[in-house]
C-alpha atoms as a PDB file:
ATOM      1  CA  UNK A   1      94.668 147.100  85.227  1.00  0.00           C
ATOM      2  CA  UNK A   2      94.735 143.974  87.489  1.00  0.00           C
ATOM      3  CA  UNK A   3      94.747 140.719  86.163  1.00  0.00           C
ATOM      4  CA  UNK A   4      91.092 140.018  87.288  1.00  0.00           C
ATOM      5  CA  UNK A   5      90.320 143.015  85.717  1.00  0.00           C
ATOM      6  CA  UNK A   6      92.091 142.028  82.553  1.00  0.00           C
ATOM      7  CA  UNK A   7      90.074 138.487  82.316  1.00  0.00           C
ATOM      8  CA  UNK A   8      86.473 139.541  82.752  1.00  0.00           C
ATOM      9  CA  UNK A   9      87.282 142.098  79.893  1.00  0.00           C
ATOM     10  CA  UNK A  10      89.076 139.225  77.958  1.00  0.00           C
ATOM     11  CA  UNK A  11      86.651 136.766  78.402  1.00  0.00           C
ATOM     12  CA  UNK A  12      83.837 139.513  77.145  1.00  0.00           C
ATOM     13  CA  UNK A  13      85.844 140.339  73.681  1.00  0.00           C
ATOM     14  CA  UNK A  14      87.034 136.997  73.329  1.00  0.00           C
ATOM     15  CA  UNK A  15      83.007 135.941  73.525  1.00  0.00           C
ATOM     16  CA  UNK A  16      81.541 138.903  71.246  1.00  0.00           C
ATOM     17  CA  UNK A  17      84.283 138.497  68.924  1.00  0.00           C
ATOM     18  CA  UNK A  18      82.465 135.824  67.509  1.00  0.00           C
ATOM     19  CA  UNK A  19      79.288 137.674  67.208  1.00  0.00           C
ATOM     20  CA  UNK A  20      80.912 140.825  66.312  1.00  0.00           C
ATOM     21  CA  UNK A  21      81.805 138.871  63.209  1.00  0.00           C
ATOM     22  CA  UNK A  22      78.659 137.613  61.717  1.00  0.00           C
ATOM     23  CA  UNK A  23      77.268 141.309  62.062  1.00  0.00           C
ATOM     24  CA  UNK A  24      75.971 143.745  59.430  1.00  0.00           C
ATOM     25  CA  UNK A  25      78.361 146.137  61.837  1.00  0.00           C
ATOM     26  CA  UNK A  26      80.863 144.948  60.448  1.00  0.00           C
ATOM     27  CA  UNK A  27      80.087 143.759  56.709  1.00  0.00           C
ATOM     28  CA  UNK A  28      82.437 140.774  56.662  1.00  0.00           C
ATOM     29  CA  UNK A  29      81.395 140.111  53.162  1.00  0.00           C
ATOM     30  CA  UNK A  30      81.562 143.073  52.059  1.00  0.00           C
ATOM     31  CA  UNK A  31      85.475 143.491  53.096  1.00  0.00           C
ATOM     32  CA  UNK A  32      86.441 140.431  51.863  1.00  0.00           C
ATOM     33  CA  UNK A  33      85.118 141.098  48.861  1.00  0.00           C
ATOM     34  CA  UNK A  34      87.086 144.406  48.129  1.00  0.00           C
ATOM     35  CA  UNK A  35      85.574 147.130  50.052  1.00  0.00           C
ATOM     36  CA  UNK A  36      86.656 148.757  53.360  1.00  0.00           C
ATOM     37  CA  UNK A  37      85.590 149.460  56.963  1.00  0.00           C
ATOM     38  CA  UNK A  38      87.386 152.814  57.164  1.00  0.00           C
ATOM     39  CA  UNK A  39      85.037 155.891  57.005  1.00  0.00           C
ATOM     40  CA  UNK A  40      85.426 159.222  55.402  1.00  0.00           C
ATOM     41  CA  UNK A  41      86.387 160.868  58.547  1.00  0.00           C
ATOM     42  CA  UNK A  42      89.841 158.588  59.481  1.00  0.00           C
ATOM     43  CA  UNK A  43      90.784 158.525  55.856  1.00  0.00           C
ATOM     44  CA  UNK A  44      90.261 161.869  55.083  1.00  0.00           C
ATOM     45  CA  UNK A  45      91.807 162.957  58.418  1.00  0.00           C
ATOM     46  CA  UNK A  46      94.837 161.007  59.024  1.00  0.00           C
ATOM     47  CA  UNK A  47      95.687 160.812  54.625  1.00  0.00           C
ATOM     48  CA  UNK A  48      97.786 159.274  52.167  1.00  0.00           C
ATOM     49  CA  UNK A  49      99.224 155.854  54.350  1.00  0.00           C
ATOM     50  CA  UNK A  50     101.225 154.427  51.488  1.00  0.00           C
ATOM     51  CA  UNK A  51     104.314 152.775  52.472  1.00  0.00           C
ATOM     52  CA  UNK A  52     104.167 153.881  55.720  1.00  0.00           C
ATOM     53  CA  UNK A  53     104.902 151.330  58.759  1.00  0.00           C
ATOM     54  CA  UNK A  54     101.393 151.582  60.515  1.00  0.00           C
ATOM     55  CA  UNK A  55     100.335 150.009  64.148  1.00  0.00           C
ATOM     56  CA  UNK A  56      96.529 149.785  64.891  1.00  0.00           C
ATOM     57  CA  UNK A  57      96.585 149.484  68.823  1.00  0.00           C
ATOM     58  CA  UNK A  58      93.330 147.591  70.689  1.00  0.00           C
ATOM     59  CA  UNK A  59      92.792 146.136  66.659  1.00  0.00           C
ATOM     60  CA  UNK A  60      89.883 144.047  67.338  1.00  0.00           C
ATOM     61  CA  UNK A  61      89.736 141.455  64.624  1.00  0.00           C
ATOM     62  CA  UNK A  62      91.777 143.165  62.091  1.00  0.00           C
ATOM     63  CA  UNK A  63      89.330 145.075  59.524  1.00  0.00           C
ATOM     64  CA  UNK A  64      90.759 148.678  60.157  1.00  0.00           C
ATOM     65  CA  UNK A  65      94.261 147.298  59.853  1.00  0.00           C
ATOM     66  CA  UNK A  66      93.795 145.293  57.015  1.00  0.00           C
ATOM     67  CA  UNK A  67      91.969 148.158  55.183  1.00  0.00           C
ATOM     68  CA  UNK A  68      94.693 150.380  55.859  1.00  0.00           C
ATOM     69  CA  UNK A  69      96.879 147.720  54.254  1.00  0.00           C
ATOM     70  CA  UNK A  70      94.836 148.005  51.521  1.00  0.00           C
ATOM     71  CA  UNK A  71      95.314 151.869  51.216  1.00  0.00           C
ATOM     72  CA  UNK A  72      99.330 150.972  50.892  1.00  0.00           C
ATOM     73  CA  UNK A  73     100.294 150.899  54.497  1.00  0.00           C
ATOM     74  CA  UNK A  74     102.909 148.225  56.229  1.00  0.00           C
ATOM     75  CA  UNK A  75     100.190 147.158  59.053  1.00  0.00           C
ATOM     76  CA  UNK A  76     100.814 145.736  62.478  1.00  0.00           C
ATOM     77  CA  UNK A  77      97.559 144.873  64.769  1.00  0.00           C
ATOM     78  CA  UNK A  78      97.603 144.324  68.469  1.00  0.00           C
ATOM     79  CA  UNK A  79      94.896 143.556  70.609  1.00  0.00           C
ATOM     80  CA  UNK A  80      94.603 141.402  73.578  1.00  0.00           C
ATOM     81  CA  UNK A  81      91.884 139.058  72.458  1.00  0.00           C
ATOM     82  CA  UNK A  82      93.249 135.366  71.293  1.00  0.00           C
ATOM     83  CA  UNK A  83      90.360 134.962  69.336  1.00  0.00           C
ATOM     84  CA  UNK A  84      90.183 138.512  67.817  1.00  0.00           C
ATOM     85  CA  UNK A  85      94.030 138.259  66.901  1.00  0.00           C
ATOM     86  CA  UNK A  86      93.244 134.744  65.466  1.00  0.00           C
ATOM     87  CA  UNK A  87      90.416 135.564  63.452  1.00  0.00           C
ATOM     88  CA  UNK A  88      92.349 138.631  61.998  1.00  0.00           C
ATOM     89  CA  UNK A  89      95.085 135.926  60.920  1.00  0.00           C
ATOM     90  CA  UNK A  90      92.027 134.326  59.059  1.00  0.00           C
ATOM     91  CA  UNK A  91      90.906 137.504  57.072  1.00  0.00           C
ATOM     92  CA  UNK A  92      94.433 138.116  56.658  1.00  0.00           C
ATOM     93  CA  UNK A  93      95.171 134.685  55.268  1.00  0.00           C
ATOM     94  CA  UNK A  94      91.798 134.832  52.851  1.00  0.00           C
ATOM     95  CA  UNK A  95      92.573 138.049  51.457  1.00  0.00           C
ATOM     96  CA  UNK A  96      96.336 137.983  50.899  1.00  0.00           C
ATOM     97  CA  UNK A  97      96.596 141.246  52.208  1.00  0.00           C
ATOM     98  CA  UNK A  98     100.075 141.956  53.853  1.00  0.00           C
ATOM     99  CA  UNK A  99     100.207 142.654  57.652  1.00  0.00           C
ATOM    100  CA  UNK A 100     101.154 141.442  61.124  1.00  0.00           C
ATOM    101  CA  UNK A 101      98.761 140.795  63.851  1.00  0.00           C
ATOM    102  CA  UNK A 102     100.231 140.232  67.698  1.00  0.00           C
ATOM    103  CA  UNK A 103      97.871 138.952  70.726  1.00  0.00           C
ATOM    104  CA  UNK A 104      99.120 141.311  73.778  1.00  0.00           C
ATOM    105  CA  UNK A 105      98.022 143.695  76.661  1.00  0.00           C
ATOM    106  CA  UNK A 106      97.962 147.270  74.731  1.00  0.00           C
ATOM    107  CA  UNK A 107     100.571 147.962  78.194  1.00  0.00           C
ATOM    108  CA  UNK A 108     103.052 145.669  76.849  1.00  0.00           C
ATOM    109  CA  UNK A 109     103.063 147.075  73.553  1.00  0.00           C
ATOM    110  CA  UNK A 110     106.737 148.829  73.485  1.00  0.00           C
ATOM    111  CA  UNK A 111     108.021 145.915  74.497  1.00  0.00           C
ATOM    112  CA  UNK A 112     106.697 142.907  72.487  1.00  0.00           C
ATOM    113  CA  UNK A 113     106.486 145.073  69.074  1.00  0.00           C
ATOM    114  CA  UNK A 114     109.882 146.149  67.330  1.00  0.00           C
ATOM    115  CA  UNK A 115     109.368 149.699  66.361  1.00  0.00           C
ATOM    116  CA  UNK A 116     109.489 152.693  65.351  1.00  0.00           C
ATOM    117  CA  UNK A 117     106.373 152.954  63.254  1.00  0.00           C
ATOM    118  CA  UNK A 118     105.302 156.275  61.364  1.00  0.00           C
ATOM    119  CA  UNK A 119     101.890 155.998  62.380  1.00  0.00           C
ATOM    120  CA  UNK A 120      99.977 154.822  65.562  1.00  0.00           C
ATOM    121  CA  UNK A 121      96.015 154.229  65.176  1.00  0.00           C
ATOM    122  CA  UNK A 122      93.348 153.595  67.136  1.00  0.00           C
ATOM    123  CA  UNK A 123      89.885 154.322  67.118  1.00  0.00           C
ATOM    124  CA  UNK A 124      85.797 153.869  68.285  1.00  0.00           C
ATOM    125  CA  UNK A 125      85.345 152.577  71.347  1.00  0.00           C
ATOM    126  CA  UNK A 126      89.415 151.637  72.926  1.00  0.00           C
ATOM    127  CA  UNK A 127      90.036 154.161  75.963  1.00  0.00           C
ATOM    128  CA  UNK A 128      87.367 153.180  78.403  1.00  0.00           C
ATOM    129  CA  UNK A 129      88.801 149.823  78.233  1.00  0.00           C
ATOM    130  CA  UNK A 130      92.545 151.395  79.788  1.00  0.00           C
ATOM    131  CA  UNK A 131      92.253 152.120  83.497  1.00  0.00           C
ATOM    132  CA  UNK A 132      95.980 154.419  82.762  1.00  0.00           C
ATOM    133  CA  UNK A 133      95.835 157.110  80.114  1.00  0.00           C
ATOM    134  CA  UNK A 134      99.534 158.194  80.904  1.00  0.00           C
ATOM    135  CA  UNK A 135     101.204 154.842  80.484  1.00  0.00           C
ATOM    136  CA  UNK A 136      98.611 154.344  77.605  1.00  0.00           C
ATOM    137  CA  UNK A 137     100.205 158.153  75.763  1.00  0.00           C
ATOM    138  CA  UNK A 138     103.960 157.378  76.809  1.00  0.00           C
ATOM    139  CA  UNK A 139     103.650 153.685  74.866  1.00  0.00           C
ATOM    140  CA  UNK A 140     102.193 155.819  72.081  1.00  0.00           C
ATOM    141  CA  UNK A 141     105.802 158.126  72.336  1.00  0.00           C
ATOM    142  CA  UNK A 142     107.670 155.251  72.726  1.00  0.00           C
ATOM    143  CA  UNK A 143     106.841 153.289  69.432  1.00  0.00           C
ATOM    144  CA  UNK A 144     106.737 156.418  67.432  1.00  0.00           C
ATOM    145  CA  UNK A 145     109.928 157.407  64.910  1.00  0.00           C
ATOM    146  CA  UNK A 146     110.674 161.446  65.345  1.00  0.00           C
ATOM    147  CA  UNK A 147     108.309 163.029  63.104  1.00  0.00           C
ATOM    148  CA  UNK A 148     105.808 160.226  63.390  1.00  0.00           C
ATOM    149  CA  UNK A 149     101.377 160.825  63.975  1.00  0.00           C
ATOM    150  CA  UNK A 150      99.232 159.683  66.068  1.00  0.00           C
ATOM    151  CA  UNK A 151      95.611 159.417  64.995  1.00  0.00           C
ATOM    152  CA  UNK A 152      92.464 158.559  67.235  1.00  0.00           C
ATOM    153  CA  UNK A 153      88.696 158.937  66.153  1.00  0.00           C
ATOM    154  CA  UNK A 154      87.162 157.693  68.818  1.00  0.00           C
ATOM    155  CA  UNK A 155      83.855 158.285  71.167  1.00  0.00           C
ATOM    156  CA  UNK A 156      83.234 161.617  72.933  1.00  0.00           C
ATOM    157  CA  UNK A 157      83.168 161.006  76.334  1.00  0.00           C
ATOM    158  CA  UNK A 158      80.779 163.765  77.311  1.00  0.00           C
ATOM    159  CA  UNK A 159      78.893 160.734  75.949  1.00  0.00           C
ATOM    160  CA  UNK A 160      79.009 158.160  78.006  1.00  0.00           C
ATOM    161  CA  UNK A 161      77.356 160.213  80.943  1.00  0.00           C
ATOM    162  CA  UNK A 162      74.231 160.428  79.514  1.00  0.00           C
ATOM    163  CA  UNK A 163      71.243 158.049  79.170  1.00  0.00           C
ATOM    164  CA  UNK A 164      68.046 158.443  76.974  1.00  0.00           C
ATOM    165  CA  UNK A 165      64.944 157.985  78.786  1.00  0.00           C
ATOM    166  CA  UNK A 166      61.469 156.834  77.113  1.00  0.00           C
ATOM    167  CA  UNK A 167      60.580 160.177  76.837  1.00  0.00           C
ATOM    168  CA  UNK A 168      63.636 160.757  74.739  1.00  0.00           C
ATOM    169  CA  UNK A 169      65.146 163.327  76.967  1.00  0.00           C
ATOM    170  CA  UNK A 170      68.978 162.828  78.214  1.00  0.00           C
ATOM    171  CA  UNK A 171      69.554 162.691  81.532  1.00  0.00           C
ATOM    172  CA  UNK A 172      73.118 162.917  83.581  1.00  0.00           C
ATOM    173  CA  UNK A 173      73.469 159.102  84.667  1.00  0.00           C
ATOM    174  CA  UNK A 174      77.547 158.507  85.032  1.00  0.00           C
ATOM    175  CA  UNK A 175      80.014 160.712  85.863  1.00  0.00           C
ATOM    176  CA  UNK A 176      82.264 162.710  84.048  1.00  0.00           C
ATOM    177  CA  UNK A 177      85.292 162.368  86.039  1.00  0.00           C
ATOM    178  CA  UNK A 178      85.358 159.109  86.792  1.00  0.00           C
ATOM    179  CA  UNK A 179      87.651 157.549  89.659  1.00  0.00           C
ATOM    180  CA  UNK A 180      86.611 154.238  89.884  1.00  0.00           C
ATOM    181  CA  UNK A 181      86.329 151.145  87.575  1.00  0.00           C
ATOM    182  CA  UNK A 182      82.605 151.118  85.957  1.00  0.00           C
ATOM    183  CA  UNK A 183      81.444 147.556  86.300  1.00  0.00           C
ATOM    184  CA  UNK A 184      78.589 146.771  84.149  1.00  0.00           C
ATOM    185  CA  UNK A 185      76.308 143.423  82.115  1.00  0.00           C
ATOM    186  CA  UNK A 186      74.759 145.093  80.101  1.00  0.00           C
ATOM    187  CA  UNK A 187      72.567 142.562  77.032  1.00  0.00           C
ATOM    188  CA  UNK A 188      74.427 141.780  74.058  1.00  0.00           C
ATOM    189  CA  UNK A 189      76.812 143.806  72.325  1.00  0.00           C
ATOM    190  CA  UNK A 190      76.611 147.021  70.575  1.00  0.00           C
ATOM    191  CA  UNK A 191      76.087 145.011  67.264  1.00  0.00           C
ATOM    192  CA  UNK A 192      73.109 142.770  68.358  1.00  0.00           C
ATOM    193  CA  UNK A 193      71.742 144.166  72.066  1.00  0.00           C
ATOM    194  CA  UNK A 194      69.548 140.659  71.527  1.00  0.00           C
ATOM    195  CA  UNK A 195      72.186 138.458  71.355  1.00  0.00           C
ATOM    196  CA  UNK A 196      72.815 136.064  74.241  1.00  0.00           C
ATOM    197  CA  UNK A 197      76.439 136.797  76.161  1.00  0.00           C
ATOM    198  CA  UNK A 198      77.417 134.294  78.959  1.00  0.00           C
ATOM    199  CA  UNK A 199      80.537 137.152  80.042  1.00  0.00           C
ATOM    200  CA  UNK A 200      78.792 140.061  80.275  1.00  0.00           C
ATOM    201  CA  UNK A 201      80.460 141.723  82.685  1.00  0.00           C
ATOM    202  CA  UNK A 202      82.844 144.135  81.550  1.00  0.00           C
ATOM    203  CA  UNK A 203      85.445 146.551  83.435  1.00  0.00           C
ATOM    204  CA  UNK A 204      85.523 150.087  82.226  1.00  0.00           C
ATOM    205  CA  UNK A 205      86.974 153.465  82.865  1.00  0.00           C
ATOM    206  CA  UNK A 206      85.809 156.668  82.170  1.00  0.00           C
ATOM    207  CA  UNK A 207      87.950 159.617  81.066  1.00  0.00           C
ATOM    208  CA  UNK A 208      87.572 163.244  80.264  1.00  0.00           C
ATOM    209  CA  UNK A 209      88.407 165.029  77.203  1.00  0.00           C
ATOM    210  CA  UNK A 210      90.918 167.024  79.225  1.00  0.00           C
ATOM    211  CA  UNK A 211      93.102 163.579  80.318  1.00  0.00           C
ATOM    212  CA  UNK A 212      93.519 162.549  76.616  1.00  0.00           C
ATOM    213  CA  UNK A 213      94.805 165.740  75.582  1.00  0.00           C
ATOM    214  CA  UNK A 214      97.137 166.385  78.971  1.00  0.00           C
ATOM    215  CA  UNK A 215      98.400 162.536  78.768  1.00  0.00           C
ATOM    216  CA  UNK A 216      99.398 163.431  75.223  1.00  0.00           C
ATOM    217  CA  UNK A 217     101.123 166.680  75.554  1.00  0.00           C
ATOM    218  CA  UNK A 218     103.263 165.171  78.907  1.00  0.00           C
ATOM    219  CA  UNK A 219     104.148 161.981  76.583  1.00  0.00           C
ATOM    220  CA  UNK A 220     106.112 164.864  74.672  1.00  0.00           C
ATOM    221  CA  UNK A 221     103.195 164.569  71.516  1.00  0.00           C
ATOM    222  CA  UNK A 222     102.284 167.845  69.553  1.00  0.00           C
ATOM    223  CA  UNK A 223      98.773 168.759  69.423  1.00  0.00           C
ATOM    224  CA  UNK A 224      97.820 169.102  65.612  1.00  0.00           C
ATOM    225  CA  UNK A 225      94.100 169.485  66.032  1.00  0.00           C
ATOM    226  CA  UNK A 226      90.864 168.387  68.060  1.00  0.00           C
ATOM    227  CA  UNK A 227      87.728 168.035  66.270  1.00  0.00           C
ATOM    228  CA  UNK A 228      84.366 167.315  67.665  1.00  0.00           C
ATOM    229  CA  UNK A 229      81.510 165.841  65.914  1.00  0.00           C
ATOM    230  CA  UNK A 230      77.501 165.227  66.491  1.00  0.00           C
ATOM    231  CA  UNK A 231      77.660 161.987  65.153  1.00  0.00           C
ATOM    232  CA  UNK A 232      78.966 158.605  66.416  1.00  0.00           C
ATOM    233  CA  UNK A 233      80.232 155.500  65.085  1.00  0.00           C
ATOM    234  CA  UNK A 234      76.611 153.188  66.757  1.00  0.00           C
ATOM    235  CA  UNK A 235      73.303 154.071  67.180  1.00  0.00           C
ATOM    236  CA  UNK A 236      74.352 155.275  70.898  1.00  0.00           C
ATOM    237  CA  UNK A 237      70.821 156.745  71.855  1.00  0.00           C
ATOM    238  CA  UNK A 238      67.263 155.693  70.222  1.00  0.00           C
ATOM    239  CA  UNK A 239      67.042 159.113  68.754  1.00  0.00           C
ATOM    240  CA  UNK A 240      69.551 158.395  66.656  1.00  0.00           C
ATOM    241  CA  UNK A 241      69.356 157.872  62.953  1.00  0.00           C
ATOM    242  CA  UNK A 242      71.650 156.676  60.529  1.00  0.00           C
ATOM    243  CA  UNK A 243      72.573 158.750  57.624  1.00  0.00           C
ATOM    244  CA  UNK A 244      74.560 158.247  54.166  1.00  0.00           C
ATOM    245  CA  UNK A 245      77.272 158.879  55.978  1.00  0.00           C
ATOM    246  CA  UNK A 246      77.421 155.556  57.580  1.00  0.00           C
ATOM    247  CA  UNK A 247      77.213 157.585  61.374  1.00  0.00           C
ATOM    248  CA  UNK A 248      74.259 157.884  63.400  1.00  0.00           C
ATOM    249  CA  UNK A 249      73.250 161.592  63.794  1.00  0.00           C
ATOM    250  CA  UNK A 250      70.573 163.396  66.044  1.00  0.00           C
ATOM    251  CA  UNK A 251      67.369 164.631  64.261  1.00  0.00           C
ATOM    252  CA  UNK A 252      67.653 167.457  62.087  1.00  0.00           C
ATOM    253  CA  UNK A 253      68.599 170.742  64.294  1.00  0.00           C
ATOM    254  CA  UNK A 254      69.172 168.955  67.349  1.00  0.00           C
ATOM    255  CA  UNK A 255      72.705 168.397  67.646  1.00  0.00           C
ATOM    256  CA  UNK A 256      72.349 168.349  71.818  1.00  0.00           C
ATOM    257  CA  UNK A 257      75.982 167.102  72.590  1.00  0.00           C
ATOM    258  CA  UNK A 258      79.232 165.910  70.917  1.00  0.00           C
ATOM    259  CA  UNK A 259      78.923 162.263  70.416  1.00  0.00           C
ATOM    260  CA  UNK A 260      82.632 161.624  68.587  1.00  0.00           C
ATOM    261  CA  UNK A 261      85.911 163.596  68.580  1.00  0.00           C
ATOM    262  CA  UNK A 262      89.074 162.992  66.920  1.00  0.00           C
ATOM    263  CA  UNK A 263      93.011 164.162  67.518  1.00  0.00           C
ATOM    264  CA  UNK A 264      96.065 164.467  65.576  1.00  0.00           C
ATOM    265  CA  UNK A 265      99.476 164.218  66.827  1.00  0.00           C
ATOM    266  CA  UNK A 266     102.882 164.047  66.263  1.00  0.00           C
ATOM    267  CA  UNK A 267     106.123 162.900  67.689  1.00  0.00           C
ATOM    268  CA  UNK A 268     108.799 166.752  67.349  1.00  0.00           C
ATOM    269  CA  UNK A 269     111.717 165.439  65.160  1.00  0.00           C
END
């Protein structure tokens, strides 16, 4: 990523941080005042986290780390946002909840954290920020012990080609294999598309299914499974609708295309 690239995106998450915040999204209240912002799927998926030395890569401001910590995991967050990191201090600090929290390029991540760590998490919404899956798997390898997972729930990107017209039918807009940085200011932020953003213009990259996976397996990761889901983390499209679940989910009997996936890996022994 070049450093101009690196500072519009910065300046956009250190901006929407702040909004991202006061959100129902994200249920600030409700975390502080016990609960978590984990769903089902991660918990279920990656399991019991207890005592095990954890690193939440691209953290945002700290809620998935800290509720990990709450599930008995030794947490380390790293995102490069100085006001993300800071405010995850803050909710760190009110809650007394153990855990470090580091302000750094996810690219510089083997060398400003002190590994190993038995897990590495990330999730919703972190590749198309990283213009280099390879480098981006191979930092994974590197901070993993021998015998140590890798967990990612995180957006289809069979997604992010599509676009829902007023007529509510999807139509091919983006590409699938994409080459080039995506530069885009677009309103707002996924939690309030009203809100007013002075940095809206963001870098992004687009990869295909097939580049997570490869850049995985050539970082030397095992494969333990690849789900796929008709659901997603946002209300992505208008025709979504939000279930009990907590995801958004296509009308009933219309799951048209895979809107989340997630992977398991881990580091051979």
């Amino acid at each position: 990523m070049t450093d101009e690239y690196r500072a519009i995106n910065r300046a956009h998450w250190d901006e929407v941080t702040a909004i991202h915040v006061r959100s129902r999204f994200y249920d600030v209240a409700g975390f502080l005042a016990g609960g978590s912002s984990l769903r089902p799927l991660e918990v279920a998926e990656l399991g019991d986290v207890s005592g095990q030395r954890l690193l939440h890569l691209q953290c945002h401001f700290g809620l998935d780390t800290l509720s990990w910590a709450r599930r008995g995991a030794i947490v380390t967050g790293l995102d490069f946002s100085p006001q993300a990191i800071a405010l995850a201090e803050s909710l760190r600090a009110q809650t007394g909840l153990s855990g470090r929290f580091v302000c750094a390029d996810l690219y510089d991540a083997s060398r400003v954290l002190a590994g190993p760590f038995d897990i590495v998490f990330t999730s919703y919404g972190v590749l198309v920020w990283l213009p280099d899956l390879a480098r981006w798997a191979q930092i994974i390898a590197q901070l993993l012990r021998p015998g140590g997972t890798f967990y990612i729930a995180e957006e289809h990107p069979i997604a992010n080609v599509f676009e829902e017209g007023a007529d509510g039918v999807l139509r091919a807009t983006y590409p699938y294999f994409g080459q080039e940085p995506l530069i885009s200011e677009d309103e707002g932020t996924y939690t309030d598309r009203d809100a007013p953003v002075v940095h809206r213009r963001t870098v992004a990259w687009l990869h295909p299914l097939s580049e997570v996976v490869s850049s995985l397996l050539a970082a030397g990761l095992r494969i333990e499974f690849l789900h796929e889901f008709p659901y997603c983390m946002y209300r992505k499209f208008p025709s979504l609708a939000q279930r009990t679940d907590g995801f958004w989910h296509w009308p009933a009997g219309q799951d048209t295309i895979p809107l989340l996936f997630s992977l398991r890996a881990t580091k051979p022994a």
